[in-house]
C-alpha atoms as a PDB file:
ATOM      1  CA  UNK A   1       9.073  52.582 -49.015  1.00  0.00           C
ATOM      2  CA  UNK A   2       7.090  49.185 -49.519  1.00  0.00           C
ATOM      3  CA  UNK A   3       6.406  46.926 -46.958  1.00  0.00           C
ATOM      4  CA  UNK A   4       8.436  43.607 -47.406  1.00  0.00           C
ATOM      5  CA  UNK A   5       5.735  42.033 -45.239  1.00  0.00           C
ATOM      6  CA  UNK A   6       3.622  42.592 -48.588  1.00  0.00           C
ATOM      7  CA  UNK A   7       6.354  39.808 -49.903  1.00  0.00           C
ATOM      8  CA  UNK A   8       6.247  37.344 -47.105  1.00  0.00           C
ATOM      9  CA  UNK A   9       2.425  37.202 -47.273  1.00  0.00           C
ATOM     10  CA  UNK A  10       1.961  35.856 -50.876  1.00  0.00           C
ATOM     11  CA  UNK A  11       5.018  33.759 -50.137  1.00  0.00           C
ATOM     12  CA  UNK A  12       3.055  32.329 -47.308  1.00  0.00           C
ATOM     13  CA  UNK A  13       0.089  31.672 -49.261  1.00  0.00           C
ATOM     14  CA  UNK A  14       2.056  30.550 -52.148  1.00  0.00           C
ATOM     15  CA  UNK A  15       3.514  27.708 -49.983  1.00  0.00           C
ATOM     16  CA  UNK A  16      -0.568  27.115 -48.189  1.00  0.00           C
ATOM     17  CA  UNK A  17      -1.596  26.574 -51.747  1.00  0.00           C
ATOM     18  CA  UNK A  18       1.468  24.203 -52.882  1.00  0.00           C
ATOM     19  CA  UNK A  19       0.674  22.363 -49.107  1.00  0.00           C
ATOM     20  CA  UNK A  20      -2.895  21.716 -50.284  1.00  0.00           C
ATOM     21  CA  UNK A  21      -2.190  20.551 -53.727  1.00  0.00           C
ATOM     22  CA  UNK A  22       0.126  18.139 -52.114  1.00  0.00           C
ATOM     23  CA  UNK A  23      -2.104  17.402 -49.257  1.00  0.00           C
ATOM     24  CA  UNK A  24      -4.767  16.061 -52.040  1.00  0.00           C
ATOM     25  CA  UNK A  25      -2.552  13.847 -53.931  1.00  0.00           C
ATOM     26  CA  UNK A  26      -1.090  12.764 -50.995  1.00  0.00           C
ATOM     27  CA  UNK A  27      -1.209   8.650 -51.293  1.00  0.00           C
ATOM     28  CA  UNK A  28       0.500   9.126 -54.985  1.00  0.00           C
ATOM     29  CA  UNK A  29       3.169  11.352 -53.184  1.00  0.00           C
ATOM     30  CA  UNK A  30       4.203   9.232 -50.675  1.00  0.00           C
ATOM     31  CA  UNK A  31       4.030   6.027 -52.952  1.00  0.00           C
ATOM     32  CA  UNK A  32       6.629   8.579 -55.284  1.00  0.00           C
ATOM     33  CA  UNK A  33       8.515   9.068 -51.929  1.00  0.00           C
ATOM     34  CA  UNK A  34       9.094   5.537 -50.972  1.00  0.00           C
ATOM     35  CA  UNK A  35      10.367   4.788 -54.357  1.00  0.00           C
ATOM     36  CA  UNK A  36      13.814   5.496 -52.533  1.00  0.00           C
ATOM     37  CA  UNK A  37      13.316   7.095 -49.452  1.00  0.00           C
ATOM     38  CA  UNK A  38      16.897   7.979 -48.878  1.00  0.00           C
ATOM     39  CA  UNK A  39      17.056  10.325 -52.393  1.00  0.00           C
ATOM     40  CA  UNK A  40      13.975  12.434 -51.880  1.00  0.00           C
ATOM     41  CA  UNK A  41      15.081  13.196 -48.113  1.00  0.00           C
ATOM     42  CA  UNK A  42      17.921  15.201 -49.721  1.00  0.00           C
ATOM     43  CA  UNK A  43      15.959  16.395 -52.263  1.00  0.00           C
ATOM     44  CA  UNK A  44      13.110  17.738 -49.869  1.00  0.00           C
ATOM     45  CA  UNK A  45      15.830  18.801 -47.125  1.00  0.00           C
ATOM     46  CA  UNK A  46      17.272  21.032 -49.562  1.00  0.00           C
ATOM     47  CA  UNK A  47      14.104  22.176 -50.407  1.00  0.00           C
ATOM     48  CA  UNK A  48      13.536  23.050 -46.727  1.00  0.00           C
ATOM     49  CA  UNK A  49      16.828  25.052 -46.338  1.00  0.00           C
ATOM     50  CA  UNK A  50      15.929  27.161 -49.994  1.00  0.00           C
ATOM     51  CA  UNK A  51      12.359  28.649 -48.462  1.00  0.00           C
ATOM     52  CA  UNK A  52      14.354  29.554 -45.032  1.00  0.00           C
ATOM     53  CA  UNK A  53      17.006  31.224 -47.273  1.00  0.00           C
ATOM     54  CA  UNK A  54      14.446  32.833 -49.514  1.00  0.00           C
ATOM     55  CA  UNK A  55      12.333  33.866 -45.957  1.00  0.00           C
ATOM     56  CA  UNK A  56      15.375  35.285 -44.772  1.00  0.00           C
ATOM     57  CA  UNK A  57      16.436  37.739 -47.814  1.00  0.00           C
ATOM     58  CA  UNK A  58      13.062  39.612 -47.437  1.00  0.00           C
ATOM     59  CA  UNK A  59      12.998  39.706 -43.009  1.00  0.00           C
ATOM     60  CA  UNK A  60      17.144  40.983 -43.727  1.00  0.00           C
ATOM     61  CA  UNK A  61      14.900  44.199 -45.014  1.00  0.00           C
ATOM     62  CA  UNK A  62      12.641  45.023 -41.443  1.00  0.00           C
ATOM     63  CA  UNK A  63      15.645  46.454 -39.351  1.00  0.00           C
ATOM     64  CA  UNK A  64      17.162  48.021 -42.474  1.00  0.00           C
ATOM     65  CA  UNK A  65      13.549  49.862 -43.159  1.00  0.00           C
ATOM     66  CA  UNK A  66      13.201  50.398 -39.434  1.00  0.00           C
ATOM     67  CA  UNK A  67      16.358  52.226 -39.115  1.00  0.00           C
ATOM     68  CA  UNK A  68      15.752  54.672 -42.121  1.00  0.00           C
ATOM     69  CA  UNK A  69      12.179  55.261 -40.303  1.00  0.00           C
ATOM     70  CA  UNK A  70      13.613  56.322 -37.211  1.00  0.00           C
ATOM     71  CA  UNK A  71      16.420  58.097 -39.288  1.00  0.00           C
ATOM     72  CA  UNK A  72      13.260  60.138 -40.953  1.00  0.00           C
ATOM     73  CA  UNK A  73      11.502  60.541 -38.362  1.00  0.00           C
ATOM     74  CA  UNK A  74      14.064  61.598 -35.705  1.00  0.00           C
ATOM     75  CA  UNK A  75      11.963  59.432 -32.782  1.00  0.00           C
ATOM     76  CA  UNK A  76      15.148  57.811 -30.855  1.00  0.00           C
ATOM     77  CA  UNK A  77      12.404  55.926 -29.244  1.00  0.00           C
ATOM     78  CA  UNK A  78      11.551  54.302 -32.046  1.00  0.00           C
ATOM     79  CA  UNK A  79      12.697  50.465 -31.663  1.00  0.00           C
ATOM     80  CA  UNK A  80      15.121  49.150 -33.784  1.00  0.00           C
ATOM     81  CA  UNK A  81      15.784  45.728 -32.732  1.00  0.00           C
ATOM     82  CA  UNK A  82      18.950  44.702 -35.048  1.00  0.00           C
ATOM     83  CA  UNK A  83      21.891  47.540 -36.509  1.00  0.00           C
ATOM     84  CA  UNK A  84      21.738  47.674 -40.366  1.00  0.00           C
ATOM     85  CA  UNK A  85      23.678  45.214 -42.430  1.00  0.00           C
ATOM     86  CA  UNK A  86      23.290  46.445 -45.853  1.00  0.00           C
ATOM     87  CA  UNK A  87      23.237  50.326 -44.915  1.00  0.00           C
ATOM     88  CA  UNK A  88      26.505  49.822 -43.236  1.00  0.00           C
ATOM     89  CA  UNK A  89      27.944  51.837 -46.030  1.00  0.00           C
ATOM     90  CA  UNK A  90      25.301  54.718 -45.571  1.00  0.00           C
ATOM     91  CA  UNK A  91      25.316  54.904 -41.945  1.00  0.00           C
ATOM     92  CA  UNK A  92      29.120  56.096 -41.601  1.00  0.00           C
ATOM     93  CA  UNK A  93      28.291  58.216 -44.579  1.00  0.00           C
ATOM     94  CA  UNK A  94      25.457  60.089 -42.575  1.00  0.00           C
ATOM     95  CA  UNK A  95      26.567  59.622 -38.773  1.00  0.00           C
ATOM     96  CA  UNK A  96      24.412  58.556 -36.342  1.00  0.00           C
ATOM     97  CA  UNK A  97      21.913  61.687 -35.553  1.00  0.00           C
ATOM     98  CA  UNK A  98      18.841  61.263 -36.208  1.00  0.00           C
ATOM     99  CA  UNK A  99      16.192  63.501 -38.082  1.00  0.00           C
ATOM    100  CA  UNK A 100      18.174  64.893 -40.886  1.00  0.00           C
ATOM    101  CA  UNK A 101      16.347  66.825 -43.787  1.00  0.00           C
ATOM    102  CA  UNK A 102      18.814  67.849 -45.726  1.00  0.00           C
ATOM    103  CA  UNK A 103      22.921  66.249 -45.801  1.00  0.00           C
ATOM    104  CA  UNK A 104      25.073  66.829 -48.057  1.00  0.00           C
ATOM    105  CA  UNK A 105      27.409  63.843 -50.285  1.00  0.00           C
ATOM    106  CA  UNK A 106      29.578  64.188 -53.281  1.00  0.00           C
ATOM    107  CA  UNK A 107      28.115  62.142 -56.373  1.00  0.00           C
ATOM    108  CA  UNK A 108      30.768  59.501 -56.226  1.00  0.00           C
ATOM    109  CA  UNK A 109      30.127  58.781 -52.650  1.00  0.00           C
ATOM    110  CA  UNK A 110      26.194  58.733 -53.142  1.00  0.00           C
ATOM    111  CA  UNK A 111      26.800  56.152 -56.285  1.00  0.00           C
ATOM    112  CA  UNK A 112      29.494  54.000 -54.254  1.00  0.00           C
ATOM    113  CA  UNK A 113      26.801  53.506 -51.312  1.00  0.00           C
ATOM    114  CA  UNK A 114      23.858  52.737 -53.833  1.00  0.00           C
ATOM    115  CA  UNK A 115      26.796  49.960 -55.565  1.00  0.00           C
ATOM    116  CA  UNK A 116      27.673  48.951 -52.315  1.00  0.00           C
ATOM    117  CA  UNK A 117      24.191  48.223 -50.955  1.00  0.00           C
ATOM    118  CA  UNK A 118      23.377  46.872 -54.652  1.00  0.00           C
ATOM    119  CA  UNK A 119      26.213  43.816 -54.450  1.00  0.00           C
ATOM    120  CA  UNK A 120      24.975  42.862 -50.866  1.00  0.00           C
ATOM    121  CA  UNK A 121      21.974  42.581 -52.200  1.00  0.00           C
ATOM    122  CA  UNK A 122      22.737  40.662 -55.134  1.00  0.00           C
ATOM    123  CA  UNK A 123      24.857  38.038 -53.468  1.00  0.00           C
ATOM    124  CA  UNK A 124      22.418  37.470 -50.715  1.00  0.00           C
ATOM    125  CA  UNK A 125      20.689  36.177 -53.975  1.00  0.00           C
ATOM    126  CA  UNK A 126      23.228  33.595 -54.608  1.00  0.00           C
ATOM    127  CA  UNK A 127      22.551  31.037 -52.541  1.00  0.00           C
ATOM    128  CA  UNK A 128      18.582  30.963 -53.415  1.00  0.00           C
ATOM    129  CA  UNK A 129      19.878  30.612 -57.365  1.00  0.00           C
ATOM    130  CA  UNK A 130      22.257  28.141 -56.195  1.00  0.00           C
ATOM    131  CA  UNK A 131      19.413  26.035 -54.105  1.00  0.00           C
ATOM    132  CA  UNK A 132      17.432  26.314 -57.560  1.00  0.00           C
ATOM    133  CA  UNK A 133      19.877  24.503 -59.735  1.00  0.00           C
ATOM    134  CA  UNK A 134      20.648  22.131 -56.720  1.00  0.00           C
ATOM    135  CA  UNK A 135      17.536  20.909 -56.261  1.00  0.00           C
ATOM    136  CA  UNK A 136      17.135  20.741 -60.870  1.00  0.00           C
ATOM    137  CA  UNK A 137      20.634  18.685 -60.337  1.00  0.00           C
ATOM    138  CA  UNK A 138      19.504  16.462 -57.800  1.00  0.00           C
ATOM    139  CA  UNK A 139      16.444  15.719 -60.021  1.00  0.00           C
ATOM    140  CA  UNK A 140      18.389  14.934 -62.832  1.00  0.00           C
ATOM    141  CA  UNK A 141      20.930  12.982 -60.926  1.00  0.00           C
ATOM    142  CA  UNK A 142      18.201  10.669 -59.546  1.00  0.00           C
ATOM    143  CA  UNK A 143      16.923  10.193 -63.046  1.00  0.00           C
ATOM    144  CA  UNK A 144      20.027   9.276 -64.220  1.00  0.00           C
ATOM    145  CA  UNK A 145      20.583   6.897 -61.262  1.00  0.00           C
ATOM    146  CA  UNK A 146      17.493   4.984 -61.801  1.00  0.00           C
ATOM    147  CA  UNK A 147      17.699   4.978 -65.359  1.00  0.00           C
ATOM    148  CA  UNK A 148      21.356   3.533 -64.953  1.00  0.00           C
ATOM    149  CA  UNK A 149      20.047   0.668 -62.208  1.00  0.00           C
ATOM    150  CA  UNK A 150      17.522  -0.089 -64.967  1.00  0.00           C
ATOM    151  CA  UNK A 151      19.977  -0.700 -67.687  1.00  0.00           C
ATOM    152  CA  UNK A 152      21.842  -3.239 -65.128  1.00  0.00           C
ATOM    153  CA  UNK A 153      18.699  -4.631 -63.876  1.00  0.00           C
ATOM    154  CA  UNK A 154      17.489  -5.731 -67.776  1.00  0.00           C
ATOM    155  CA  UNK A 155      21.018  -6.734 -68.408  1.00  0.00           C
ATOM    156  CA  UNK A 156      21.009  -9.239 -65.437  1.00  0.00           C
ATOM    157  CA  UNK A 157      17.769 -10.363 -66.479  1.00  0.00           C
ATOM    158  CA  UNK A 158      17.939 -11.238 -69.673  1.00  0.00           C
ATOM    159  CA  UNK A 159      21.460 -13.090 -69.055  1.00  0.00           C
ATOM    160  CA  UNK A 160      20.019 -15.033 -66.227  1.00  0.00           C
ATOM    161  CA  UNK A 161      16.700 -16.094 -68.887  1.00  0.00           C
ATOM    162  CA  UNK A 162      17.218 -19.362 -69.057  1.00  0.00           C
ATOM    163  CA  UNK A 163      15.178 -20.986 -71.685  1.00  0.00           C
ATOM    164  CA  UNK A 164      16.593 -24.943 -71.278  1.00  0.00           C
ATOM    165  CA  UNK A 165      14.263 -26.139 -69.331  1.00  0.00           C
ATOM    166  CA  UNK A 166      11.416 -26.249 -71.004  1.00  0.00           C
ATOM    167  CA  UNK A 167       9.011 -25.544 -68.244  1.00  0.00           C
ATOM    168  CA  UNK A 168       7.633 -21.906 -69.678  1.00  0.00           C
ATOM    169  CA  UNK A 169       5.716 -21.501 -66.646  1.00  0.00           C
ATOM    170  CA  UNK A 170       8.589 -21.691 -64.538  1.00  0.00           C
ATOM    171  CA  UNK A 171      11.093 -19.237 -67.144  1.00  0.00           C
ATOM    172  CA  UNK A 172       7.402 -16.668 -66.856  1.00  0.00           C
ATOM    173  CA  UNK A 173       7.440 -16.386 -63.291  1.00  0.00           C
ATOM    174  CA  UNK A 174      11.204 -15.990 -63.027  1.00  0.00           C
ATOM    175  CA  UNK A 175      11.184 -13.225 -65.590  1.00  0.00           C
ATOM    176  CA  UNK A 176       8.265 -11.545 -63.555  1.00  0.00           C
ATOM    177  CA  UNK A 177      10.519 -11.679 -60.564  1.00  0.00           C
ATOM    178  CA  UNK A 178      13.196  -9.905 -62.214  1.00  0.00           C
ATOM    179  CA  UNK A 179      11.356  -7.509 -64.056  1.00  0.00           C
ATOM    180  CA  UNK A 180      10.817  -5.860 -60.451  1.00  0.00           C
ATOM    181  CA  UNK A 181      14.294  -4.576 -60.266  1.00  0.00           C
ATOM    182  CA  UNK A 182      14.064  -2.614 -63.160  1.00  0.00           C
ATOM    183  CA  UNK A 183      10.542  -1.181 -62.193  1.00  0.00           C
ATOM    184  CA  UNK A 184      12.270  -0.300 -58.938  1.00  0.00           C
ATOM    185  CA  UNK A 185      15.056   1.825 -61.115  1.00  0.00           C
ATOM    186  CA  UNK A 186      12.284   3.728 -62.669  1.00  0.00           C
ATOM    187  CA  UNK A 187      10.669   4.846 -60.118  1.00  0.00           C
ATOM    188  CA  UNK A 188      13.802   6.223 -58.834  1.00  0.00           C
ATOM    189  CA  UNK A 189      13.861   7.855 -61.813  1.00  0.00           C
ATOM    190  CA  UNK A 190      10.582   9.396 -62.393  1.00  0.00           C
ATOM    191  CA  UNK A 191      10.569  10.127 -58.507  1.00  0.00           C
ATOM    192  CA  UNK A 192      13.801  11.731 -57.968  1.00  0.00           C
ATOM    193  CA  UNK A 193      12.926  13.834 -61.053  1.00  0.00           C
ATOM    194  CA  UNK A 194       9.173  14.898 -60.022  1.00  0.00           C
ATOM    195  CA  UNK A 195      10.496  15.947 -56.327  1.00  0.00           C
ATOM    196  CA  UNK A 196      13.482  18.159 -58.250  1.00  0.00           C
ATOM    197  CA  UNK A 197      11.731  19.717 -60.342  1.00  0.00           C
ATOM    198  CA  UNK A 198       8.701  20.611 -58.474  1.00  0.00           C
ATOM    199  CA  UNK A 199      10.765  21.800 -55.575  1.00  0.00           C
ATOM    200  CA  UNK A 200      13.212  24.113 -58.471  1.00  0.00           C
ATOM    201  CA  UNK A 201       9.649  25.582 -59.167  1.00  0.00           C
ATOM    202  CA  UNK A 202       8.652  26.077 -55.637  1.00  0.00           C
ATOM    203  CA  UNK A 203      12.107  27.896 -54.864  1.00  0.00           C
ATOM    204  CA  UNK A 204      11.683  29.914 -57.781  1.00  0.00           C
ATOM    205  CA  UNK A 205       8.830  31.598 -57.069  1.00  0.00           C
ATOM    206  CA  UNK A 206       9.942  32.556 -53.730  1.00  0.00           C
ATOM    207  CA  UNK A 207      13.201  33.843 -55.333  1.00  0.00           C
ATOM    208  CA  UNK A 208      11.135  36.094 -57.498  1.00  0.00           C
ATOM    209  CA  UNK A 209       9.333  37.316 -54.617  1.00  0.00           C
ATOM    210  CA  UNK A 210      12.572  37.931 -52.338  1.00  0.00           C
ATOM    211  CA  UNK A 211      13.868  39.777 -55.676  1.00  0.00           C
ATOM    212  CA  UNK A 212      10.494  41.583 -55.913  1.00  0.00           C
ATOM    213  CA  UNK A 213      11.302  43.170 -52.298  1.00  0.00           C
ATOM    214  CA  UNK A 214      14.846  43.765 -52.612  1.00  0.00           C
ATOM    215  CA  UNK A 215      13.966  45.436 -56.026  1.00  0.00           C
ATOM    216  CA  UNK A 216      11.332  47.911 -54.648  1.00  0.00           C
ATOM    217  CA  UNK A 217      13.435  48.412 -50.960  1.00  0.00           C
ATOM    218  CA  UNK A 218      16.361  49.572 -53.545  1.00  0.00           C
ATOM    219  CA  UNK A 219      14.413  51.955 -55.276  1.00  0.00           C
ATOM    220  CA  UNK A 220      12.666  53.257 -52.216  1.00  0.00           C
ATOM    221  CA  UNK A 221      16.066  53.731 -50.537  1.00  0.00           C
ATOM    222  CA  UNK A 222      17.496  55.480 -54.110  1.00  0.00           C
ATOM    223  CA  UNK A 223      14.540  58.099 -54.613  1.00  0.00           C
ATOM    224  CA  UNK A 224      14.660  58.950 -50.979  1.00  0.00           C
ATOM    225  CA  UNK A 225      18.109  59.745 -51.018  1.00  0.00           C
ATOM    226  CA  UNK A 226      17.651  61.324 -54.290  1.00  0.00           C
ATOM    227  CA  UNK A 227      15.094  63.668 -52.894  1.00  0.00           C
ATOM    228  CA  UNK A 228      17.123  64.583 -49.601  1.00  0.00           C
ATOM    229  CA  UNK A 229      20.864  64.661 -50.546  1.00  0.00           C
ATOM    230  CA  UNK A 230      22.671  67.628 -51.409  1.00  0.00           C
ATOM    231  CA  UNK A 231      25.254  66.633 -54.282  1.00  0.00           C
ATOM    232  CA  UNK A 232      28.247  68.819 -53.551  1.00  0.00           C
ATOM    233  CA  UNK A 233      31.287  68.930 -56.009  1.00  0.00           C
ATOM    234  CA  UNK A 234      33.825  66.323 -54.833  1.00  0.00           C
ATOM    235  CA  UNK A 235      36.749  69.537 -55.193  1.00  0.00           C
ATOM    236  CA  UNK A 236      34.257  71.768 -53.086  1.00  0.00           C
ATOM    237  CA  UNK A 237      34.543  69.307 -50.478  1.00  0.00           C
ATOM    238  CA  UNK A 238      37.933  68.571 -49.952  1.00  0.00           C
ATOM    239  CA  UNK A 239      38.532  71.879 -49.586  1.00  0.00           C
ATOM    240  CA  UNK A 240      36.685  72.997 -47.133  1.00  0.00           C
ATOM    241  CA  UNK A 241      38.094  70.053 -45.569  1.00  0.00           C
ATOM    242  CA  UNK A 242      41.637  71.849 -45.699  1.00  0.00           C
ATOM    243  CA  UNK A 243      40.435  75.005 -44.523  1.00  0.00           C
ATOM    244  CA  UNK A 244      38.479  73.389 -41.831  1.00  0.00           C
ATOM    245  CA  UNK A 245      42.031  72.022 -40.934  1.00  0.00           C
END
C-alpha cells in the first residue's frame, strides 16, 4: 500500500515554497495586512485550522496502515500505537488474530465494509471543503465590506464639499482629508479578498493531496482484500451457521 508520508512531504514543501514567496513580498503583505488587522486575523486563523485539518486526514492513515501490516505480517510485536478508526468495520469482520492468509466473507459483507470505510473517508473530507469555501466567503465578505464603507465614505464626502467659501485651497485640502476614508475601504477590500483567495488556493492543494492518499490507501486496502478474501455465498453461510448450532 502507498506510503501517506509520500503525501505529507510535498504538502510540506508545498507550504516551504508558499512561506518563501510570502517571505519575499513580505513589506507589501504586511502593508495588505494592516489594511484591517482585525479581518485578515480571521481570515489567516482559519487558514491555520484548514492545513491542521488537511495534516490530519493523511496522519488518520499511519495506525490504520500499521494495523493491516501487523495483520499481514502476523508480528504481535509489531507497534501499533492507536486502534483503527476507519477499519472498525473490518476488524469485527476478521477478529483480532493476526496473520491470516486466507478468510472467508460473503460479497455483501465485503462491499458494506469497503462503503463503510468509503463514507468515513469522505466526510473526514468535509470539513477541508468547508474551510475552502470559508476562507472564498470571508474574501468576498471583506470585499464587500470595504466596498460598502467606500460607498458611505464618498457619500459623506461629497455632502460635506462645501464650495461657499471661496477659499479653493482650503475646499482641496479638505477633500484630500476625506478622500482617505474611502482609500481605507478599499484596501479592506482588495486585502480581505487577496488573503481569501490565496489562502482557498493554499487549502486546496492540500485537500487534493489528503484526497490523493485517501484515494490510493482505498485502493490498496480494496485489491488486498480482493486478493485474500474468500467470497462465500451469503445462503452457504448461514447455514452452516445453523448446523454449527
Amino acid at each position: 500500500m502507498s506510503n501517506p508520508k509520500h503525501a505529507l512531504f510535498w504538502m510540506s514543501i508545498y507550504l516551504f515554497i508558499v512561506g518563501i514567496v510570502c517571505a519575499l513580498i513580505y513589506a507589501p503583505l504586511y502593508s495588505a495586512f494592516q489594511a484591517n488587522w482585525v479581518f485578515n486575523t480571521l481570515i489567516f486563523s482559519v487558514l491555520i485550522i484548514g492545513i491542521a485539518i488537511s495534516y490530519r486526514q493523511v496522519v488518520i492513515l499511519i495506525p490504520e496502515l500499521e494495523w493491516i501490516a501487523s495483520f499481514r505480517t502476523g508480528y504481535s510485536s509489531l507497534s501499533v500505537k492507536q486502534e483503527p478508526r476507519l477499519l472498525k468495520s473490518l476488524t469485527r469482520q476478521l477478529g483480532t488474530d493476526l496473520k491470516k492468509d486466507r478468510f472467508s466473507m460473503t460479497a455483501m459483507s465485503l462491499r458494506t465494509v469497503l462503503d463503510g470505510i468509503r463514507a468515513r473517508l469522505d466526510e473526514s473530507r468535509e470539513i477541508s471543503r468547508y474551510m475552502i469555501s470559508l476562507l472564498i466567503f470571508l474574501g468576498l465578505l471583506g470585499t464587500f465590506w470595504g466596498l460598502l464603507a467606500t460607498i458611505n465614505s464618498v457619500g459623506s464626502v461629497i455632502i460635506n464639499l462645501s464650495v461657499e467659501g471661496g477659499d479653493f485651497n482650503k475646499i482641496f485640502s479638505e477633500l484630500q482629508a476625506g478622500l482617505l476614508e474611502p482609500l481605507k475601504g478599499m484596501g479592506t477590500a482588495f486585502s480581505s479578498s487577496l488573503f481569501g483567495l490565496g489562502g482557498s488556493l493554499v487549502l486546496g492543494f492540500l485537500d487534493i493531496q489528503a484526497g490523493h492518499a485517501q484515494n490510493r490507501f482505498y485502493d490498496g486496502l480494496e485489491e488486498w482484500l480482493a486478493s485474500v478474501t474468500k467470497l462465500v455465498d451469503s445462503k452457504i453461510k448461514n447455514e452452516d451457521i445453523l448446523d454449527g448450532v
